[in-house]
N, C-alpha and C. Protein backbone atom coordinates (compact mmCIF):
# COMPACT_ATOMS: atom_id res chain seq x y z
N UNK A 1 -95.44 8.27 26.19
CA UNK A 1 -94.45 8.85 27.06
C UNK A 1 -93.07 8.42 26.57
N UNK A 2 -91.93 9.51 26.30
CA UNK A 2 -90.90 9.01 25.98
C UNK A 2 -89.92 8.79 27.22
N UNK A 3 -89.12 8.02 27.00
CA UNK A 3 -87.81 8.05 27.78
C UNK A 3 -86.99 9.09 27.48
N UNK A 4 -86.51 10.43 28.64
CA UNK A 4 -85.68 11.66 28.43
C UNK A 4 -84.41 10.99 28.11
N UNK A 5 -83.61 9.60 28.26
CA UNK A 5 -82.83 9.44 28.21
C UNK A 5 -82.42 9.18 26.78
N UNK A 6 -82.96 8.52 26.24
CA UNK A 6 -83.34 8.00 24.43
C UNK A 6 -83.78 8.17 23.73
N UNK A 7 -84.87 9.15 24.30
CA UNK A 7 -86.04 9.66 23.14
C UNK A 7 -87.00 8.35 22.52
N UNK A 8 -87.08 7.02 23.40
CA UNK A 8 -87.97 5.66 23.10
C UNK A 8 -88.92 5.89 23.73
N UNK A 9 -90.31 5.06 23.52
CA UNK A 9 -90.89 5.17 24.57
C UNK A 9 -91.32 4.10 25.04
N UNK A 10 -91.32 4.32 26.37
CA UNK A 10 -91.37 3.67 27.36
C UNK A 10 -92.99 2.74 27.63
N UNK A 11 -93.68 2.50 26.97
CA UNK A 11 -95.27 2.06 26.59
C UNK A 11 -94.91 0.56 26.42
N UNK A 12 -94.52 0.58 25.58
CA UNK A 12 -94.18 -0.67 24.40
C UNK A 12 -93.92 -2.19 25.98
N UNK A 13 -92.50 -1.45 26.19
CA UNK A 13 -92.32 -2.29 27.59
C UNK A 13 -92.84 -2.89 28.62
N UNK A 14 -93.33 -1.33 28.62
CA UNK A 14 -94.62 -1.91 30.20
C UNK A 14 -95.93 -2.62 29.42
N UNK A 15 -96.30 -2.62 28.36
CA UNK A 15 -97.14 -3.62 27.78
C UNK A 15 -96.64 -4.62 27.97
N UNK A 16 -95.78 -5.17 27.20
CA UNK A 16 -94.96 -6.30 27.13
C UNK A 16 -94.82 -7.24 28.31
N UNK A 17 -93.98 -6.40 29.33
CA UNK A 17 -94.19 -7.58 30.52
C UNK A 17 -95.51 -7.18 31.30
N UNK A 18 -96.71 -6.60 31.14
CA UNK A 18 -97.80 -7.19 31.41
C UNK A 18 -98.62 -7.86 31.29
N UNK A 19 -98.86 -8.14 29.80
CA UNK A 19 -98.59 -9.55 28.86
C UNK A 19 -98.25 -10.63 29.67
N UNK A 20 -96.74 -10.52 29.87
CA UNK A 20 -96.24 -11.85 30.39
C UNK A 20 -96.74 -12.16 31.49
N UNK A 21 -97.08 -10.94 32.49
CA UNK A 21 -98.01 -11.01 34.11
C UNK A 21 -98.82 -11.57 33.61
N UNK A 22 -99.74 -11.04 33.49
CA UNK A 22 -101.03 -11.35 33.05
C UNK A 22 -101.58 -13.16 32.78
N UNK A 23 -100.39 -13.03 31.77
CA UNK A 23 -100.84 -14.81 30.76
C UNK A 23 -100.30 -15.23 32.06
N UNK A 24 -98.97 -15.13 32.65
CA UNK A 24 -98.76 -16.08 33.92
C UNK A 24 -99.71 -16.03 35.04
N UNK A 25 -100.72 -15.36 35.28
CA UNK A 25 -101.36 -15.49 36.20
C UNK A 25 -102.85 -16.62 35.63
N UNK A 26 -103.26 -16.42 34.44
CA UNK A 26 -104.37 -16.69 33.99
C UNK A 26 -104.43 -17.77 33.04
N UNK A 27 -103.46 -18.23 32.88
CA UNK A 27 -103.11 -19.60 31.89
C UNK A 27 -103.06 -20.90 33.02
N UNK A 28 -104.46 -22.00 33.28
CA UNK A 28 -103.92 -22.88 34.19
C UNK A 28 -102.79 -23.59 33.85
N UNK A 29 -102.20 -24.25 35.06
CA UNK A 29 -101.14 -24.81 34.68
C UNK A 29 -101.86 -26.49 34.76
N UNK A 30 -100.37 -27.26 35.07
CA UNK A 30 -100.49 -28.90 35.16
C UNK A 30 -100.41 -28.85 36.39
N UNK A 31 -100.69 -29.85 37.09
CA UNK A 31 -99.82 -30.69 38.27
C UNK A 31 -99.59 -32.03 37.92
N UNK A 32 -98.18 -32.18 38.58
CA UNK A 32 -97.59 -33.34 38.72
C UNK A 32 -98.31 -33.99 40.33
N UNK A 33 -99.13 -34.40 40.01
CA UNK A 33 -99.77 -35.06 41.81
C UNK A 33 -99.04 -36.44 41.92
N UNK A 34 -97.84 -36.38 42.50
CA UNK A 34 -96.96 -37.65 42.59
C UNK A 34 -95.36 -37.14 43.51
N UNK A 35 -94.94 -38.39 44.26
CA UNK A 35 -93.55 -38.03 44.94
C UNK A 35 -92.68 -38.13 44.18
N UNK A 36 -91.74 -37.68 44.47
CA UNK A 36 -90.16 -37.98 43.60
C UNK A 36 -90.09 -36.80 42.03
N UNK A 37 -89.25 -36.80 41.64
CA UNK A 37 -88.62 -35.86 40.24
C UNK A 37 -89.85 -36.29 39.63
N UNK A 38 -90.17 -35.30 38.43
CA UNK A 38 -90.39 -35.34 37.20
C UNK A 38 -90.21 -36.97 36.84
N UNK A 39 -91.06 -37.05 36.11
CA UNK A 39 -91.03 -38.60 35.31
C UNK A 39 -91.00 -37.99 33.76
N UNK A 40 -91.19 -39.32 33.09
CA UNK A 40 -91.79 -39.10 31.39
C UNK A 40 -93.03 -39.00 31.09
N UNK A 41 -93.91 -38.15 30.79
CA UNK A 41 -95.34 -38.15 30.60
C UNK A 41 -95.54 -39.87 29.75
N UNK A 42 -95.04 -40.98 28.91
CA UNK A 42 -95.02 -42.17 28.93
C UNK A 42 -95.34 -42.89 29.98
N UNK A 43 -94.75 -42.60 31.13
CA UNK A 43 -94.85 -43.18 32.33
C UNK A 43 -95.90 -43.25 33.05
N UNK A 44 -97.16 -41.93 32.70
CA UNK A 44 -97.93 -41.26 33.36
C UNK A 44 -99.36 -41.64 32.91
N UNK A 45 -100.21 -41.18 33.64
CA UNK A 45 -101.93 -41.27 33.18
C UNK A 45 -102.03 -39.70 33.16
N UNK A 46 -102.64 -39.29 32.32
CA UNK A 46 -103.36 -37.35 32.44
C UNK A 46 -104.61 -37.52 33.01
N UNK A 47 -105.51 -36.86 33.73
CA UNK A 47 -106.53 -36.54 34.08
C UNK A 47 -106.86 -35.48 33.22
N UNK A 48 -107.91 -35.11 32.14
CA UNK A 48 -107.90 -33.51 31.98
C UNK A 48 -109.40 -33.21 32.54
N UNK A 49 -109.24 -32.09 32.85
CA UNK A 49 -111.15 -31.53 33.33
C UNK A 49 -111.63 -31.09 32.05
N UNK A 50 -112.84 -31.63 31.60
CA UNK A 50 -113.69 -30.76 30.76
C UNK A 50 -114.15 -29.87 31.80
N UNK A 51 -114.25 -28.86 30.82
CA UNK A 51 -115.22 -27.44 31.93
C UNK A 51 -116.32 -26.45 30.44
N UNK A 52 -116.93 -25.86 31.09
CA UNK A 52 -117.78 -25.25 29.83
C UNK A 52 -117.73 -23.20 30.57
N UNK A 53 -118.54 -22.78 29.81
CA UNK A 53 -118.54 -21.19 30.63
C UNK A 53 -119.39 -21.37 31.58
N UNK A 54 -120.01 -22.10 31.50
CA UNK A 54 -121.05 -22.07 32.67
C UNK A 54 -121.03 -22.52 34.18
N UNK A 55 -120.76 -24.41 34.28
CA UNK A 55 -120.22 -24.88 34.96
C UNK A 55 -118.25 -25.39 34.97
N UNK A 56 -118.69 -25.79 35.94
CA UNK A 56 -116.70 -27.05 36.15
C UNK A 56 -116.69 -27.42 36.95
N UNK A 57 -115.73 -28.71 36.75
CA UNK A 57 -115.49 -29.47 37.45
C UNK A 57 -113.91 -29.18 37.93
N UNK A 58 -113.78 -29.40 39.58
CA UNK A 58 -112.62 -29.08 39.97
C UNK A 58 -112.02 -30.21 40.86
N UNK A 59 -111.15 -30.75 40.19
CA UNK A 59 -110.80 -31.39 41.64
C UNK A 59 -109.42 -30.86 42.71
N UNK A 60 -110.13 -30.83 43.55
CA UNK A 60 -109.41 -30.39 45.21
C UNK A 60 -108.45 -31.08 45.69
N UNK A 61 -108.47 -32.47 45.27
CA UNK A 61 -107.34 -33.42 46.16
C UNK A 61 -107.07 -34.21 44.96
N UNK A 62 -105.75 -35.12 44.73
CA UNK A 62 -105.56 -36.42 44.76
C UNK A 62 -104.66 -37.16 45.86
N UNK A 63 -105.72 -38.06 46.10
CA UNK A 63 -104.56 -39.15 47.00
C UNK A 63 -104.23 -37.94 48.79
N UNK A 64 -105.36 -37.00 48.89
CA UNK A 64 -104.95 -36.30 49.51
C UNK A 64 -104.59 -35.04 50.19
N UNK A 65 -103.91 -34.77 48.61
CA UNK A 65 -102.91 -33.82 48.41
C UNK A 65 -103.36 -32.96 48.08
N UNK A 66 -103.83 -31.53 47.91
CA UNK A 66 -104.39 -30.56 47.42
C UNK A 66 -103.48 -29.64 45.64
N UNK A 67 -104.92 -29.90 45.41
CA UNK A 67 -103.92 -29.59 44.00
C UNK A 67 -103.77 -28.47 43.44
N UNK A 68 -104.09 -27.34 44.18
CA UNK A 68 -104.17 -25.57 44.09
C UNK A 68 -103.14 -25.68 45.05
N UNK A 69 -102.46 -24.42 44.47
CA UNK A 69 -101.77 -23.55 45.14
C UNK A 69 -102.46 -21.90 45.88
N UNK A 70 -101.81 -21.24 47.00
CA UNK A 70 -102.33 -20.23 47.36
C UNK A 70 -102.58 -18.81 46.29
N UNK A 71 -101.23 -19.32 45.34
CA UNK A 71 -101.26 -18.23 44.37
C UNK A 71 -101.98 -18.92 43.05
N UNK A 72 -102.28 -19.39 43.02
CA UNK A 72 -102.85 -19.92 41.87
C UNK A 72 -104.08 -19.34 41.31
N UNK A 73 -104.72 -18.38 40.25
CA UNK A 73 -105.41 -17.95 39.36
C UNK A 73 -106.74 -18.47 39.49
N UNK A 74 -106.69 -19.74 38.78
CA UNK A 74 -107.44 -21.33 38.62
C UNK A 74 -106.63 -21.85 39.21
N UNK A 75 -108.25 -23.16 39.33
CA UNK A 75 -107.77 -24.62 39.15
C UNK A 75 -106.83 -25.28 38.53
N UNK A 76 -106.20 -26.41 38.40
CA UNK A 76 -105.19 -26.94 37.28
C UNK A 76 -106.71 -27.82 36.23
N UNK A 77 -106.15 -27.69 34.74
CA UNK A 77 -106.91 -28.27 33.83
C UNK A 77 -106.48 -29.49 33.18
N UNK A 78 -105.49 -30.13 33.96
CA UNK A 78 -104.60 -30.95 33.51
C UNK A 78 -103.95 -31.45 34.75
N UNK A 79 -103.99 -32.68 35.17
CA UNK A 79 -103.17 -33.63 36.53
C UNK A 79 -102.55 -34.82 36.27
N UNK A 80 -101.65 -35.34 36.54
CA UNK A 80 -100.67 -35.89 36.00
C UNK A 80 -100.57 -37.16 37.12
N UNK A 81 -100.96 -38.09 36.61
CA UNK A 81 -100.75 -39.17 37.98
C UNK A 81 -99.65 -40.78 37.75
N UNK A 82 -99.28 -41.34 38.98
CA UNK A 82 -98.60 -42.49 38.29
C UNK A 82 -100.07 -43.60 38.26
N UNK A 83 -99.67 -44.71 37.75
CA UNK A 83 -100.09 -45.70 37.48
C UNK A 83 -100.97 -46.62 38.91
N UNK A 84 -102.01 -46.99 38.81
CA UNK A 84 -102.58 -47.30 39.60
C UNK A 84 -103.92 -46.94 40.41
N UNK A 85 -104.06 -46.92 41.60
CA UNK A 85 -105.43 -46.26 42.45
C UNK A 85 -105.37 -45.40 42.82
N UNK A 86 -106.12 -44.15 42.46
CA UNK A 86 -106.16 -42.94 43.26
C UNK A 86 -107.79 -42.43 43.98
N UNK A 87 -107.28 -41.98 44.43
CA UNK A 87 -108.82 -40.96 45.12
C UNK A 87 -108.94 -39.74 45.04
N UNK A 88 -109.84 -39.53 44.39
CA UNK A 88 -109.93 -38.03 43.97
C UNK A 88 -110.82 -37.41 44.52
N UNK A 89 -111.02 -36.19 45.40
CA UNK A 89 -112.05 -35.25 46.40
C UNK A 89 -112.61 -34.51 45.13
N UNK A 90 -113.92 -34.26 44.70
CA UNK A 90 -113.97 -33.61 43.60
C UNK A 90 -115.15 -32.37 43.88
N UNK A 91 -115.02 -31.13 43.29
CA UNK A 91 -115.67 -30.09 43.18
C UNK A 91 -116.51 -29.57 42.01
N UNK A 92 -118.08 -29.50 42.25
CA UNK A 92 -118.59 -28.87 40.97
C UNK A 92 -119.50 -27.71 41.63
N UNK A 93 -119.26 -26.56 40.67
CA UNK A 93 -119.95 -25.58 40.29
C UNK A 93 -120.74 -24.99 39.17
N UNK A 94 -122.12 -24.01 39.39
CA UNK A 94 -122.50 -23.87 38.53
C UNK A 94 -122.57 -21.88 38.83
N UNK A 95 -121.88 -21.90 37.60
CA UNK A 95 -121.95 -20.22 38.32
C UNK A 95 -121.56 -19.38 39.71
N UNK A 96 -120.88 -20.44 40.33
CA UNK A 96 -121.05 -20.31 41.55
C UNK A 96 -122.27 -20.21 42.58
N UNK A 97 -123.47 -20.47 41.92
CA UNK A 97 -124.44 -20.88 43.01
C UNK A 97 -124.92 -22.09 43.63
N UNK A 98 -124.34 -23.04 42.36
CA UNK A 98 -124.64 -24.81 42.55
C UNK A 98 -123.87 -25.34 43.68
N UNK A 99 -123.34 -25.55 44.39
CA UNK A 99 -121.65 -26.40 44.87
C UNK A 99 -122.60 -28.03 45.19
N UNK A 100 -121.47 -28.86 44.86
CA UNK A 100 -121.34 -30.05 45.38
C UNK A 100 -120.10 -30.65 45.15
N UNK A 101 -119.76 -31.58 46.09
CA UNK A 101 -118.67 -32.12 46.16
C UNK A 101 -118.55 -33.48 46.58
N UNK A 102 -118.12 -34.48 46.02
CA UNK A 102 -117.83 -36.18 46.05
C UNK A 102 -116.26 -36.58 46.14
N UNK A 103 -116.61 -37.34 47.04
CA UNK A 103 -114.68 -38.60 46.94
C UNK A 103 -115.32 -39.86 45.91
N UNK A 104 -114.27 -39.88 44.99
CA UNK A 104 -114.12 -41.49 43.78
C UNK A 104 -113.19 -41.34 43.70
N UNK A 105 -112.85 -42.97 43.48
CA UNK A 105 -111.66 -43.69 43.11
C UNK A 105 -111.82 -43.86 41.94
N UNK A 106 -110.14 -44.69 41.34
CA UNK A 106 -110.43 -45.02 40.00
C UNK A 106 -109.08 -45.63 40.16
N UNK A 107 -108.82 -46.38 38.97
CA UNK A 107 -107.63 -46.72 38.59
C UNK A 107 -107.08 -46.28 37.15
N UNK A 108 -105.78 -46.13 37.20
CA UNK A 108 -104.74 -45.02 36.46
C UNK A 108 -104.13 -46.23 35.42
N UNK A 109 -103.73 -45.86 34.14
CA UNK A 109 -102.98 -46.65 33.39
C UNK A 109 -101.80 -46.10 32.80
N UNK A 110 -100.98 -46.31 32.90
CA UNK A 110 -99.45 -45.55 32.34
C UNK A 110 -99.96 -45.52 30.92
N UNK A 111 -99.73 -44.30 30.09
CA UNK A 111 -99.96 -43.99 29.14
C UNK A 111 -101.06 -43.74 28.36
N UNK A 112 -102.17 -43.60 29.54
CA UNK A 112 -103.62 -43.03 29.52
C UNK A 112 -104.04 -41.66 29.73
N UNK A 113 -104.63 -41.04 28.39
CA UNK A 113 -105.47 -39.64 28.87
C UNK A 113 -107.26 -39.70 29.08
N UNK A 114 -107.50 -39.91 30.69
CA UNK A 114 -108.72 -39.64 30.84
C UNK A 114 -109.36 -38.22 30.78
N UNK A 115 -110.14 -37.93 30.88
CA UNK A 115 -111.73 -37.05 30.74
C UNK A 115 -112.15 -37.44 31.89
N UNK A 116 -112.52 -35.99 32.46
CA UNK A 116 -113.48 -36.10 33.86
C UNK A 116 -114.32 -34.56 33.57
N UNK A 117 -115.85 -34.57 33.77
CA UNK A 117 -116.45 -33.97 33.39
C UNK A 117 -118.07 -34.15 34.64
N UNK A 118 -118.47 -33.31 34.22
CA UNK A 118 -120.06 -33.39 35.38
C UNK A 118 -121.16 -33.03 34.95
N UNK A 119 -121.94 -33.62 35.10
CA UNK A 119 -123.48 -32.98 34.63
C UNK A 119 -124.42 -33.32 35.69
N UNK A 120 -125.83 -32.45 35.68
CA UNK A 120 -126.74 -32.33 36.38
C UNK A 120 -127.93 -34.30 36.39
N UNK A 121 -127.95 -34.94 37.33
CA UNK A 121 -128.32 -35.78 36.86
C UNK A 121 -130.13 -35.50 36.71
N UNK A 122 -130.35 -36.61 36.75
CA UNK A 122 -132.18 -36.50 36.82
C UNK A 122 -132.71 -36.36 38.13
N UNK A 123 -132.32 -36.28 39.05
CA UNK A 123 -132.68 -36.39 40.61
C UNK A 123 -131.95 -35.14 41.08
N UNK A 124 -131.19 -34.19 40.08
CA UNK A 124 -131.31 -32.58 40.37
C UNK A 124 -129.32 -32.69 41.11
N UNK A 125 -129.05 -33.70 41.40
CA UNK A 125 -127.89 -34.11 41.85
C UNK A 125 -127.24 -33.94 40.62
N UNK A 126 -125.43 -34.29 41.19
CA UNK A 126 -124.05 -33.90 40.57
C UNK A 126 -123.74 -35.34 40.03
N UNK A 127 -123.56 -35.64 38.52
CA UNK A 127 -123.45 -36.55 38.28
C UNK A 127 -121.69 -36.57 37.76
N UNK A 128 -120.59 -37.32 38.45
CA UNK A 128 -119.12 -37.05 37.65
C UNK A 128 -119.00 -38.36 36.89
N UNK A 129 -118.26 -38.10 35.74
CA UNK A 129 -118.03 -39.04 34.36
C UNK A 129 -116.67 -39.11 34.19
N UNK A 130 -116.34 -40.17 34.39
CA UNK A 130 -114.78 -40.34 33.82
C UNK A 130 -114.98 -41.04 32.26
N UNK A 131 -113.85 -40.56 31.12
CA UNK A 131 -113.82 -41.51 30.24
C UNK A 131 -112.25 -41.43 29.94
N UNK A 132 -111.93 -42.58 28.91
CA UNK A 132 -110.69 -42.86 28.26
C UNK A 132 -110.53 -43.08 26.45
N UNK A 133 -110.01 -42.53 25.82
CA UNK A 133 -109.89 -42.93 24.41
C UNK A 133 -108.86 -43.63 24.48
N UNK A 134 -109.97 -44.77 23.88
CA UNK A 134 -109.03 -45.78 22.75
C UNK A 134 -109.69 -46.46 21.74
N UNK A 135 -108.59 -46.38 21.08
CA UNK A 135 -109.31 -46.26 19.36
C UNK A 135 -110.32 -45.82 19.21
N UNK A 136 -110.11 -44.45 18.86
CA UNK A 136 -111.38 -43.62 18.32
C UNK A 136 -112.39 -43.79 19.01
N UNK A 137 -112.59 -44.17 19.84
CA UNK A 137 -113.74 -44.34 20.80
C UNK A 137 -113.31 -43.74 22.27
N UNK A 138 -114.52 -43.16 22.50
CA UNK A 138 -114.64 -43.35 24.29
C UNK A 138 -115.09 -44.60 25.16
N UNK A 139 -114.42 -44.70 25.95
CA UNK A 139 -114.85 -45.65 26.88
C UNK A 139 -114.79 -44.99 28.68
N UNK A 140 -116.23 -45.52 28.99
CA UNK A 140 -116.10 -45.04 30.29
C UNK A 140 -115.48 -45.52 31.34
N UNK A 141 -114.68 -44.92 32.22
CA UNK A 141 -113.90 -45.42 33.46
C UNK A 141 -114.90 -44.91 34.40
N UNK A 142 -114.46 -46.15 35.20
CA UNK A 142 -115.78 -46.46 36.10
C UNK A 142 -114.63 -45.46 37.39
N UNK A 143 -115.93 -44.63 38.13
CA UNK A 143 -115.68 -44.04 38.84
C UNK A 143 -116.22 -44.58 40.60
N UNK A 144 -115.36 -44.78 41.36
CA UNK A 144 -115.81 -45.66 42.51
C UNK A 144 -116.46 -44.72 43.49
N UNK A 145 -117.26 -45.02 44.27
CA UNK A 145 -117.53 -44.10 45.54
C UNK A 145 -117.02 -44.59 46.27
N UNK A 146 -116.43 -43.78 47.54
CA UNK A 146 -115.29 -43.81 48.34
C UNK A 146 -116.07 -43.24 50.16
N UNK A 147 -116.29 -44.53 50.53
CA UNK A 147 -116.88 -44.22 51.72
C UNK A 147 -115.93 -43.70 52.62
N UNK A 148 -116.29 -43.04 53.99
CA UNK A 148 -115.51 -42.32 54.99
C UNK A 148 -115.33 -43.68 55.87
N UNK A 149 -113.77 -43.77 55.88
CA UNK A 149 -113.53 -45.10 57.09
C UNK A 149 -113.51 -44.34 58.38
């Protein structure tokens, strides 16, 4: 279809910023799960979710706080925390027919990227795994269970 005004056409465009719709709707983002401005990711611990096509792991809260938005696509694949204890509400699916869901704690290290991931244990239950690299290695972070006071 051309534009009567220019003789261009008008295709090219409306591709273009649907593109940009599109990736903005479907690209997860981060959260910053913390008060106050922006910090330095230095400052920070990452959480990232492994996820596969099949299942994922989602988490719903930190410290609380819900970490979806109403408009939000996805989940976030990436959470951003300060230093210290948090509690995390966590969500797994399998296809959407599996659901289960657990509260763990953990503790955060400024300038740490953990791994949080889930698998089916032997007792047919939701097993969640935290780990941390350092030096070339994984090491597991111990994930706390978090009773209801």
């Amino acid at each position: 279809m051309r534009d009567p005004r220019n003789g261009r056409g008008v295709f090219p465009c409306f591709s273009a910023l649907g593109i940009v719709v599109i990736s903005g709707c479907v690209v997860p983002e981060t959260r910053h799960m913390y008060d106050g401005p922006k910090r330095p990711i230095e400052e920070l611990a990452s959480i990232t979710i492994e996820a596969s096509k099949f299942d994922f792991t989602v988490v719903d809260r930190v410290d609380g706080k819900c970490t979806e938005r109403l408009w939000d696509a996805f989940p976030p694949l990436r959470i951003y925390v300060t230093p210290g204890e948090h509690d995390l509400w966590l969500r797994w699916e399998l296809i959407k027919c599996r659901y289960s869901i657990a509260h763990r704690s953990f503790v955060a290290e400024a300038g740490q990227s953990y791994w949080l991931s889930s698998t089916i244990g032997v007792d047919g239950g939701t097993v969640f795994k935290m780990h941390v690299q350092r030096n070339s290695k994984k090491e597991p972070v111990p994930l706390r269970l978090v009773f209801p006071k």
